[in-house]
N, C-alpha and C. Protein backbone atom coordinates (compact mmCIF):
# COMPACT_ATOMS: atom_id res chain seq x y z
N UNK A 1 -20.57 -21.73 31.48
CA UNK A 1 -21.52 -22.82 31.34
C UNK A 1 -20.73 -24.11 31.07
N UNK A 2 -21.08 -25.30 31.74
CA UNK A 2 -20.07 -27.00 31.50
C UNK A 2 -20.95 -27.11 30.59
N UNK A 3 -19.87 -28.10 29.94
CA UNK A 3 -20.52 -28.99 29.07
C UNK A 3 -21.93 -29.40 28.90
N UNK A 4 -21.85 -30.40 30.69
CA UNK A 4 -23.48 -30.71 30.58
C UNK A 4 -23.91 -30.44 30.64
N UNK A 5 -24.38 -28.71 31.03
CA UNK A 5 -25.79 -27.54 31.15
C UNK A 5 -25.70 -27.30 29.73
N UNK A 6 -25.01 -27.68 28.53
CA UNK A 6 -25.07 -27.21 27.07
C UNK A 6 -25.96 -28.78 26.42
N UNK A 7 -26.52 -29.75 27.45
CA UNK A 7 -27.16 -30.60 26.62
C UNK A 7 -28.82 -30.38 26.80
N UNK A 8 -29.33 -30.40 25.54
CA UNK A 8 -31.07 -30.23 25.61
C UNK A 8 -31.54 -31.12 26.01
N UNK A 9 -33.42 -31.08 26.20
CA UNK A 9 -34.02 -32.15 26.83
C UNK A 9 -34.31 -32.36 24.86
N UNK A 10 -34.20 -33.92 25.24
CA UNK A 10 -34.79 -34.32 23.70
C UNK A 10 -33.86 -34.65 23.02
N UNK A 11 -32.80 -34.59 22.95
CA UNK A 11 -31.75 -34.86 22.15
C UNK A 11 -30.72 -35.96 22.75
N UNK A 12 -31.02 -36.81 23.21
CA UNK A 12 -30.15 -37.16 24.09
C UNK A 12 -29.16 -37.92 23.16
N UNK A 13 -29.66 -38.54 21.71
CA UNK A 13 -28.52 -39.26 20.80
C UNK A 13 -27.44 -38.27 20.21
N UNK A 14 -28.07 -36.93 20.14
CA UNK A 14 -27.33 -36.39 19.58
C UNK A 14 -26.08 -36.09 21.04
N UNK A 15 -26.68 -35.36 22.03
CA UNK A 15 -25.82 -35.02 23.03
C UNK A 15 -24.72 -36.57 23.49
N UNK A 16 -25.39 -37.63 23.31
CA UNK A 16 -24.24 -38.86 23.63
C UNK A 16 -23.42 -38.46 22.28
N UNK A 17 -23.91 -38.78 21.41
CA UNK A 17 -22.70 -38.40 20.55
C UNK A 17 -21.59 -37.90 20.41
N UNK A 18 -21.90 -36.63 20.77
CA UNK A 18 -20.94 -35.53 21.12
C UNK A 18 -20.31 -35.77 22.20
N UNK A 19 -20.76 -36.26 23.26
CA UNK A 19 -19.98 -36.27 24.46
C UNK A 19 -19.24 -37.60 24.30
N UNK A 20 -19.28 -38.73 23.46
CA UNK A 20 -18.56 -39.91 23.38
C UNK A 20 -17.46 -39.05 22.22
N UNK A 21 -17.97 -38.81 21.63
CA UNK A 21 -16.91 -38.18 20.51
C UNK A 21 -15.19 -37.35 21.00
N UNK A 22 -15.92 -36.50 21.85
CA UNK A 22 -15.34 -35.21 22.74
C UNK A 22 -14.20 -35.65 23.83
N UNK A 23 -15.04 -37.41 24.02
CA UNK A 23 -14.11 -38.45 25.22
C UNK A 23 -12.81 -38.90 24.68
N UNK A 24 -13.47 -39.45 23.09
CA UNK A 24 -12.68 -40.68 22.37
C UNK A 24 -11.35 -39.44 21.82
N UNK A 25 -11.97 -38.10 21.54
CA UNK A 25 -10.62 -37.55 20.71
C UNK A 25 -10.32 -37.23 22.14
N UNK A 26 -9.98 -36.76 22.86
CA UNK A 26 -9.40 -36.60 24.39
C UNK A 26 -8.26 -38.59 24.45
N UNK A 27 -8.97 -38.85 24.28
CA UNK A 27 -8.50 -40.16 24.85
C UNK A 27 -7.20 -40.28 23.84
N UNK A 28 -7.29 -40.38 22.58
CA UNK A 28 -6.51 -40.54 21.35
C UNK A 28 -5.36 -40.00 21.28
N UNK A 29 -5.52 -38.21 22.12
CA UNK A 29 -4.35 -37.33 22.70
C UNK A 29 -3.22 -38.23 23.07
N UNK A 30 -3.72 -38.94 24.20
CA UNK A 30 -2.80 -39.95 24.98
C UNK A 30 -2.32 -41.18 24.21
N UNK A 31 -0.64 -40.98 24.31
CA UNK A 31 -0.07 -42.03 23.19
C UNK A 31 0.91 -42.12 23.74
N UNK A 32 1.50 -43.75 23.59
CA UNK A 32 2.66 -43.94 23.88
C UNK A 32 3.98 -43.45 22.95
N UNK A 33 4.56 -43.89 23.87
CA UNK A 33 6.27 -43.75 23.56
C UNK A 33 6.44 -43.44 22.05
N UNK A 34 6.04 -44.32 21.10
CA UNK A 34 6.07 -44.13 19.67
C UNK A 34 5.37 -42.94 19.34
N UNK A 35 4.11 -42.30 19.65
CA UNK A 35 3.44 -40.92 19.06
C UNK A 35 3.18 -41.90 17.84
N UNK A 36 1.85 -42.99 17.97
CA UNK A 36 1.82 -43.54 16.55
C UNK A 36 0.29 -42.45 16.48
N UNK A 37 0.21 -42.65 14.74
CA UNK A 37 -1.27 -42.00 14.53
C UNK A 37 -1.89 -43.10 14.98
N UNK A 38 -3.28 -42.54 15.05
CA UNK A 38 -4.52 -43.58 15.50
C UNK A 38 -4.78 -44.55 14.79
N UNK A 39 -4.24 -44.84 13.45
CA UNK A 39 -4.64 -45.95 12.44
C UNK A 39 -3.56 -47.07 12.92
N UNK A 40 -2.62 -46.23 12.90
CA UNK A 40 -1.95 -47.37 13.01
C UNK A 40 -1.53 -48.28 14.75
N UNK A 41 -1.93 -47.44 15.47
CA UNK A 41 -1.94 -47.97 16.67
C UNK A 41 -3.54 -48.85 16.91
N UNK A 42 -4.30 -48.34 16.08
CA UNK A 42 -5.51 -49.88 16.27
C UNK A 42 -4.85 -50.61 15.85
N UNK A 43 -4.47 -50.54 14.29
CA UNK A 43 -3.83 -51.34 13.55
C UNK A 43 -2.59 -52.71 14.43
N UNK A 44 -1.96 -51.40 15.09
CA UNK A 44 -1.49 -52.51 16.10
C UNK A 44 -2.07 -53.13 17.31
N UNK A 45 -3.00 -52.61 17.91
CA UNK A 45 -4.02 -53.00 19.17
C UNK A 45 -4.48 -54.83 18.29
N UNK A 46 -5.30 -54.37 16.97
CA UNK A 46 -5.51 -55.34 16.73
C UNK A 46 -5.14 -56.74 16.71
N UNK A 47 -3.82 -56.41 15.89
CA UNK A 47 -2.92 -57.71 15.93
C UNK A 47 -2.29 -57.92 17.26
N UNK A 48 -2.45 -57.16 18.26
CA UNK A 48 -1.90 -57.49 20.12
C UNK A 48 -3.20 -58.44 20.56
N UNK A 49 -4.56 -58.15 20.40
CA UNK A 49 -5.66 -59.03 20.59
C UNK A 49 -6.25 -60.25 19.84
N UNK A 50 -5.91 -60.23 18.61
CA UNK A 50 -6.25 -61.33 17.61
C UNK A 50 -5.04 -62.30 16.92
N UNK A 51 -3.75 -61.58 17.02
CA UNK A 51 -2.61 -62.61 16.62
C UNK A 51 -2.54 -62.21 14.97
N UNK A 52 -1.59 -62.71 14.60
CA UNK A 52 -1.06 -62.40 13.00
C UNK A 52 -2.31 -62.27 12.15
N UNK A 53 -2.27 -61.78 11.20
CA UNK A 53 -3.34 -61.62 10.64
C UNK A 53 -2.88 -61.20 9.02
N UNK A 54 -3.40 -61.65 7.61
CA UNK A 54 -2.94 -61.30 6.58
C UNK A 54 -3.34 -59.74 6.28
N UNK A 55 -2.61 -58.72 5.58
CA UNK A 55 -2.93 -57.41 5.27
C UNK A 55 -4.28 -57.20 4.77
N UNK A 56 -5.14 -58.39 4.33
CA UNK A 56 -6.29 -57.91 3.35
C UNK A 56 -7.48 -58.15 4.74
N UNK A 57 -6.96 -59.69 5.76
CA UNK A 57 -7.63 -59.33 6.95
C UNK A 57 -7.44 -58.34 7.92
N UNK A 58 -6.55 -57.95 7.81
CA UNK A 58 -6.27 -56.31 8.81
C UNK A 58 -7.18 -55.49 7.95
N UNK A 59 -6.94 -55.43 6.95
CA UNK A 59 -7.56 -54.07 6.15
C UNK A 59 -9.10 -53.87 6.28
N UNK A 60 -10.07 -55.29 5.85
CA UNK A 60 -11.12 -56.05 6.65
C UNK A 60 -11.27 -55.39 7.72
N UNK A 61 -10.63 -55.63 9.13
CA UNK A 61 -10.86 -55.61 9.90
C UNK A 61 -11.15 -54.04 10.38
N UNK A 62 -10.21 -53.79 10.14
CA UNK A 62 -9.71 -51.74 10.15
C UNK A 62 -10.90 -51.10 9.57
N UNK A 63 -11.06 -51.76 8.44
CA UNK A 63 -12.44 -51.22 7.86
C UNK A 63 -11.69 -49.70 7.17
N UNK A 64 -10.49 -50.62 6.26
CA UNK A 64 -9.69 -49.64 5.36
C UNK A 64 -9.65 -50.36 4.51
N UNK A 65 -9.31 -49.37 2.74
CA UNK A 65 -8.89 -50.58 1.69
C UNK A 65 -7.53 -50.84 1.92
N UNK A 66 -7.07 -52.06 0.86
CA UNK A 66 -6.10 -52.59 1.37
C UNK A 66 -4.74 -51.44 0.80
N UNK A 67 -4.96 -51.07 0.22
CA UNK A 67 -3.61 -50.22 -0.17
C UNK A 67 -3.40 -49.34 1.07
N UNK A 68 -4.18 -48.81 1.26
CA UNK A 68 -3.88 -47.97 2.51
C UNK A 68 -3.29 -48.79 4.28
N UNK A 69 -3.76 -50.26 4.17
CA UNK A 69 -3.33 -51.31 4.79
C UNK A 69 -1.81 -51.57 4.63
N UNK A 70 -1.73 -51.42 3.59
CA UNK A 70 0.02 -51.75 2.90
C UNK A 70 0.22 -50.53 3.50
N UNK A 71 0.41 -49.56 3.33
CA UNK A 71 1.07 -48.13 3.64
C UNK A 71 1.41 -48.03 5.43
N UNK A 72 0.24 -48.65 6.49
CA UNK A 72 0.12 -48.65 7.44
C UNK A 72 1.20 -49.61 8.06
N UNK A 73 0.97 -50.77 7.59
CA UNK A 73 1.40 -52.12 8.00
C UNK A 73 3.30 -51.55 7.50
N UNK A 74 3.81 -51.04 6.32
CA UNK A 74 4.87 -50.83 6.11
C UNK A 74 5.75 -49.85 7.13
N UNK A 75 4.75 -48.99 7.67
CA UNK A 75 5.12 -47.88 8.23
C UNK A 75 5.77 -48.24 9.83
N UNK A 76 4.53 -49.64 10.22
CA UNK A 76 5.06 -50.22 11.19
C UNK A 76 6.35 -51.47 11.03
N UNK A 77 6.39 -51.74 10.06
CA UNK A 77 7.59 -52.31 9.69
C UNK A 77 8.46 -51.53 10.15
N UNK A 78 9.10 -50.80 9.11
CA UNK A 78 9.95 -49.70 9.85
C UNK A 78 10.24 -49.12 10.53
N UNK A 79 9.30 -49.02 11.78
CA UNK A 79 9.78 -48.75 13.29
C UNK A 79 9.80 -50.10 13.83
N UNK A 80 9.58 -50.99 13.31
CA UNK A 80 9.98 -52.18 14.21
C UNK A 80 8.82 -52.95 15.33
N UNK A 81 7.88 -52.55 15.17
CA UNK A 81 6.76 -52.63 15.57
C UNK A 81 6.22 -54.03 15.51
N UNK A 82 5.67 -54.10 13.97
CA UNK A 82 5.50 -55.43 13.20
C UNK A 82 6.28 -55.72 12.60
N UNK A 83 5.93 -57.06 12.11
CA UNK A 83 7.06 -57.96 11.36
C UNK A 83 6.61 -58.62 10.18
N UNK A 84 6.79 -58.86 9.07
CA UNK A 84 6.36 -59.31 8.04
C UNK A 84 6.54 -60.63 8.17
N UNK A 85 5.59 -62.41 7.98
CA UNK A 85 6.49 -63.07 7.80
C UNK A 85 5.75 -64.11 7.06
N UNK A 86 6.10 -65.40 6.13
CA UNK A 86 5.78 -66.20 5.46
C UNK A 86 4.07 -67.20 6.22
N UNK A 87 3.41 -67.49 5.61
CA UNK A 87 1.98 -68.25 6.29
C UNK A 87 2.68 -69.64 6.44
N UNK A 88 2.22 -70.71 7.44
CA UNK A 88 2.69 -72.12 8.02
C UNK A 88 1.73 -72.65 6.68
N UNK A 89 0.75 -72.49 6.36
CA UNK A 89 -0.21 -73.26 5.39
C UNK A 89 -0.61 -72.75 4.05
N UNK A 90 0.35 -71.59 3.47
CA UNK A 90 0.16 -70.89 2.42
C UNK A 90 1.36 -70.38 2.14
N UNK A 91 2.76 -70.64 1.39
CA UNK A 91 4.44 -70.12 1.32
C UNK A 91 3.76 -68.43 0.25
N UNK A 92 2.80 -68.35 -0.25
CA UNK A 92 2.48 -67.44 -1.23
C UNK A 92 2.13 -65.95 0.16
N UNK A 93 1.09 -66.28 1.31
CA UNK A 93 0.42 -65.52 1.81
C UNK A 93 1.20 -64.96 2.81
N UNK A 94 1.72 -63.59 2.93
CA UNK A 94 2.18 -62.70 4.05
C UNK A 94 0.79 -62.92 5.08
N UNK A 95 2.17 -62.93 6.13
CA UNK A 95 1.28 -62.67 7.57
C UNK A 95 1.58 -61.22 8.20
N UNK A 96 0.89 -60.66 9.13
CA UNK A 96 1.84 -59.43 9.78
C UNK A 96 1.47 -60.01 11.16
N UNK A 97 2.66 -59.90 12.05
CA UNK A 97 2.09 -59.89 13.57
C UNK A 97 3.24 -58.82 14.40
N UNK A 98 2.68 -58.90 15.33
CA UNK A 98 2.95 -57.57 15.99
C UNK A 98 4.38 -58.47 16.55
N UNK A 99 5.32 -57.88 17.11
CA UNK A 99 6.79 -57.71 17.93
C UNK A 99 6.38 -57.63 19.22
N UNK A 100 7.77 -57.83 20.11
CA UNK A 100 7.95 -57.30 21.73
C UNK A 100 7.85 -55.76 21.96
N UNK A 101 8.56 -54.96 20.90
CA UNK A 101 8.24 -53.93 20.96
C UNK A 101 7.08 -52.76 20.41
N UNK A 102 5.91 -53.74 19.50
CA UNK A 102 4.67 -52.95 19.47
C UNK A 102 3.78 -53.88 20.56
N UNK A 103 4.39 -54.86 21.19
CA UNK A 103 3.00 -55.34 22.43
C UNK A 103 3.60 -53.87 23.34
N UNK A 104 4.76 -53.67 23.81
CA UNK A 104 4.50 -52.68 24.83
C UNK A 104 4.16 -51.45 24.15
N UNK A 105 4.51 -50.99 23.04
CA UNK A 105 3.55 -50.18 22.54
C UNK A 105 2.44 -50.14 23.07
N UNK A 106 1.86 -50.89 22.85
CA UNK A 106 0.23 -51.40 22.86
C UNK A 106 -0.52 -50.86 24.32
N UNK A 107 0.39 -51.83 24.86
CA UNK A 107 0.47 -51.40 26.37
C UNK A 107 0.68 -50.52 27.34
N UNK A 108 1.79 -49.72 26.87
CA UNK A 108 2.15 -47.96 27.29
C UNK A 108 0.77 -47.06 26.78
N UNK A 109 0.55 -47.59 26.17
CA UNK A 109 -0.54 -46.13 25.25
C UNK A 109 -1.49 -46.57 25.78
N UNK A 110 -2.29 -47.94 26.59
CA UNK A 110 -3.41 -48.33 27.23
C UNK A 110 -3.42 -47.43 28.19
N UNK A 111 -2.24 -48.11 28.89
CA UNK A 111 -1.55 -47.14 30.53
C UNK A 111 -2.08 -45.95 30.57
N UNK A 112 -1.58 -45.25 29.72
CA UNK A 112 -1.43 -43.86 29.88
C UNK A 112 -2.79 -42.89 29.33
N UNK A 113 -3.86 -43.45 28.54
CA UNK A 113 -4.90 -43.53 28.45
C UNK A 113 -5.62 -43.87 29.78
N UNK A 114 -5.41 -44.74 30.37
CA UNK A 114 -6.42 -45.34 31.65
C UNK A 114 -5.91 -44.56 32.90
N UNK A 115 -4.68 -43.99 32.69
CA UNK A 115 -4.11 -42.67 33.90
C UNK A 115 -5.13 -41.96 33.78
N UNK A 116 -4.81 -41.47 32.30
CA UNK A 116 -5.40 -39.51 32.01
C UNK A 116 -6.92 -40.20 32.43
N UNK A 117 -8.20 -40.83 32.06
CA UNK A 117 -9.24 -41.08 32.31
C UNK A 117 -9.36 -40.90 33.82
N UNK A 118 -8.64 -41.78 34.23
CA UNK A 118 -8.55 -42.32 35.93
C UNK A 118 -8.19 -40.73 36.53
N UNK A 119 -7.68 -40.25 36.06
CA UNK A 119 -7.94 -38.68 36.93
C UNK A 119 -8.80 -37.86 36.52
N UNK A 120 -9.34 -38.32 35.25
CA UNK A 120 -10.70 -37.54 35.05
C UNK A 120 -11.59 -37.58 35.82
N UNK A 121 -11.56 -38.73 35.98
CA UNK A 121 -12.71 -39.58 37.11
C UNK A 121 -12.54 -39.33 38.62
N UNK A 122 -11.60 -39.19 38.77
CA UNK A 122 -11.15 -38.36 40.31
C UNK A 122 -11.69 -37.21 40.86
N UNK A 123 -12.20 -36.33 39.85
CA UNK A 123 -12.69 -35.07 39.98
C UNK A 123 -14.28 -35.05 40.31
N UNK A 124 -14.89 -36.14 39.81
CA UNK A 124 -16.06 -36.39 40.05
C UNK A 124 -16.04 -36.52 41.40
N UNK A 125 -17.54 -36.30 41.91
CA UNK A 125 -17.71 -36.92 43.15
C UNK A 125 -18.72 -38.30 43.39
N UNK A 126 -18.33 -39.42 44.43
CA UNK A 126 -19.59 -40.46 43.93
C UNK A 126 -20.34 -40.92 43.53
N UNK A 127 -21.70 -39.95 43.81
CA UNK A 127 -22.59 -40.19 43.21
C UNK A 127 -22.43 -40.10 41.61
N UNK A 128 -21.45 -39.14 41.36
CA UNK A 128 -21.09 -39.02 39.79
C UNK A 128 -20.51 -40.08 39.33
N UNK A 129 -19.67 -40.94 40.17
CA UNK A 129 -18.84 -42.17 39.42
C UNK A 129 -19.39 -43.43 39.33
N UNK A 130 -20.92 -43.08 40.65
CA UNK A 130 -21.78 -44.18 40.39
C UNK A 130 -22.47 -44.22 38.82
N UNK A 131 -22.65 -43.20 38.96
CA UNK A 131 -23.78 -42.89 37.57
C UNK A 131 -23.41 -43.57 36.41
N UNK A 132 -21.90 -43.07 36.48
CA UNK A 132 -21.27 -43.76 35.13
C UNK A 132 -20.97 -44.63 35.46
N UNK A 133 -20.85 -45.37 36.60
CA UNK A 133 -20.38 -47.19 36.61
C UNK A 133 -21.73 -47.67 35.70
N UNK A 134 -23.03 -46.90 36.12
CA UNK A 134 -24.30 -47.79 35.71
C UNK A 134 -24.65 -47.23 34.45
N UNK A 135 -23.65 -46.00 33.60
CA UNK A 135 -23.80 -45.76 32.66
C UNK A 135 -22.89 -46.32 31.50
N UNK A 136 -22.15 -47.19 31.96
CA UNK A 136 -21.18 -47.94 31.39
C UNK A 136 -22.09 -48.88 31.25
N UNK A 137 -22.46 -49.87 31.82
CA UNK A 137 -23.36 -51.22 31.86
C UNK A 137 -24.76 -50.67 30.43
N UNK A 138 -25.22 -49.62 30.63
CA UNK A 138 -26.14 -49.55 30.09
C UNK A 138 -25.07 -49.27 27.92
N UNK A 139 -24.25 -48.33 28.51
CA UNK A 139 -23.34 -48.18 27.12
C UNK A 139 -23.45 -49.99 26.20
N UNK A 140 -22.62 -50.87 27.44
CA UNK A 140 -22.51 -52.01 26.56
C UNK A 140 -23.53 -52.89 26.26
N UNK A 141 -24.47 -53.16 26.75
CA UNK A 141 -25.87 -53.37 26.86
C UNK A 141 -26.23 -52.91 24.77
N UNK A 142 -25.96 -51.43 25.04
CA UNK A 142 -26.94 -50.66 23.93
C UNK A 142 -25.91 -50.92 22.74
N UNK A 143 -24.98 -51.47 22.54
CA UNK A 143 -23.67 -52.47 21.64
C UNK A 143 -24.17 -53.39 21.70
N UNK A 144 -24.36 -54.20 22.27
CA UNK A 144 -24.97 -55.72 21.91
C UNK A 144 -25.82 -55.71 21.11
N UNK A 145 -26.91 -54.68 21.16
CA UNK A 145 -28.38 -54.90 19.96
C UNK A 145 -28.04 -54.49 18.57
C-alpha cells in the first residue's frame, strides 16, 4: 500500500501534515559538504538572506533562547562559517555574519536538496506534477492568511 492510499477521507490537515513533515525530514537528509545539523544551517541560511544580524536577533529569529544561540553561532565560528565582528553604530554590540565559506555552504546544501526533490519529481507523471505545481500555489496562498 503507498503512502497516498494510507490517507482518509476527512482528515485532510492531519494527512498534509504528515506528508509535509515526511517531505521536510527527507529534505533535511540532504546536506552539504559541512554535514551541519539543521539548527545551525538555518541559522546560517538566515544570515545568507538577511545579512549580519546580533545573536539575540538570530536567536529571535530561530525562535531559540539565546544561550543556545551562543552555542550555535560559536560552533559556526569554529568551522569558519561565521564570523564574529564589532557593530558600525554600537562598539559594545556583536554582530555575526556569515563568510565565503558558509554562503557556499548555504548554497551546496540548497543544490543538493533541489537535485534529490528534482528526481523525486521525475518519477511522477504530468498530470502528477501538474497537481503539485497548483498544489504549491494553493500551499503559499494558505501561508499568507
Amino acid at each position: 500500500m503507498s503512502v497516498a492510499d494510507q490517507c482518509l477521507p476527512g482528515s485532510l490537515g492531519s494527512d498534509l501534515r504528515v506528508a509535509t513533515g515526511r517531505l521536510q525530514r527527507s529534505l533535511r537528509q540532504q546536506r552539504g559538504a559541512a554535514d551541519l545539523p539543521e539548527g545551525q544551517f538555518t541559522t546560517l541560511a538566515a544570515l545568507h538572506r538577511h545579512g549580519p544580524m546580533t545573536p539575540g536577533a538570530l536567536a529571535d529569529h530561530e525562535r531559540v533562547r539565546p544561550p543556545s544561540m551562543t552555542k550555535i553561532v560559536n560552533q559556526l565560528v569554529e568551522q569558519g562559517l561565521v564570523a564574529k565582528t564589532g557593530s558600525e553604530s554600537d562598539k559594545r554590540q556583536v554582530l555575526v555574519e556569515i563568510t565565503d565559506a558558509g554562503s557556499r555552504e548555504v548554497l551546496e546544501t540548497r543544490r543538493r536538496r533541489d537535485t534529490w526533490l528534482t528526481g523525486r519529481l521525475e518519477t511522477l507523471d504530468p498530470a502528477e506534477r501538474q497537481l503539485l505545481d497548483e498544489s504549491c500555489k494553493i500551499l503559499l496562498k494558505l501561508m499568507e492568511t
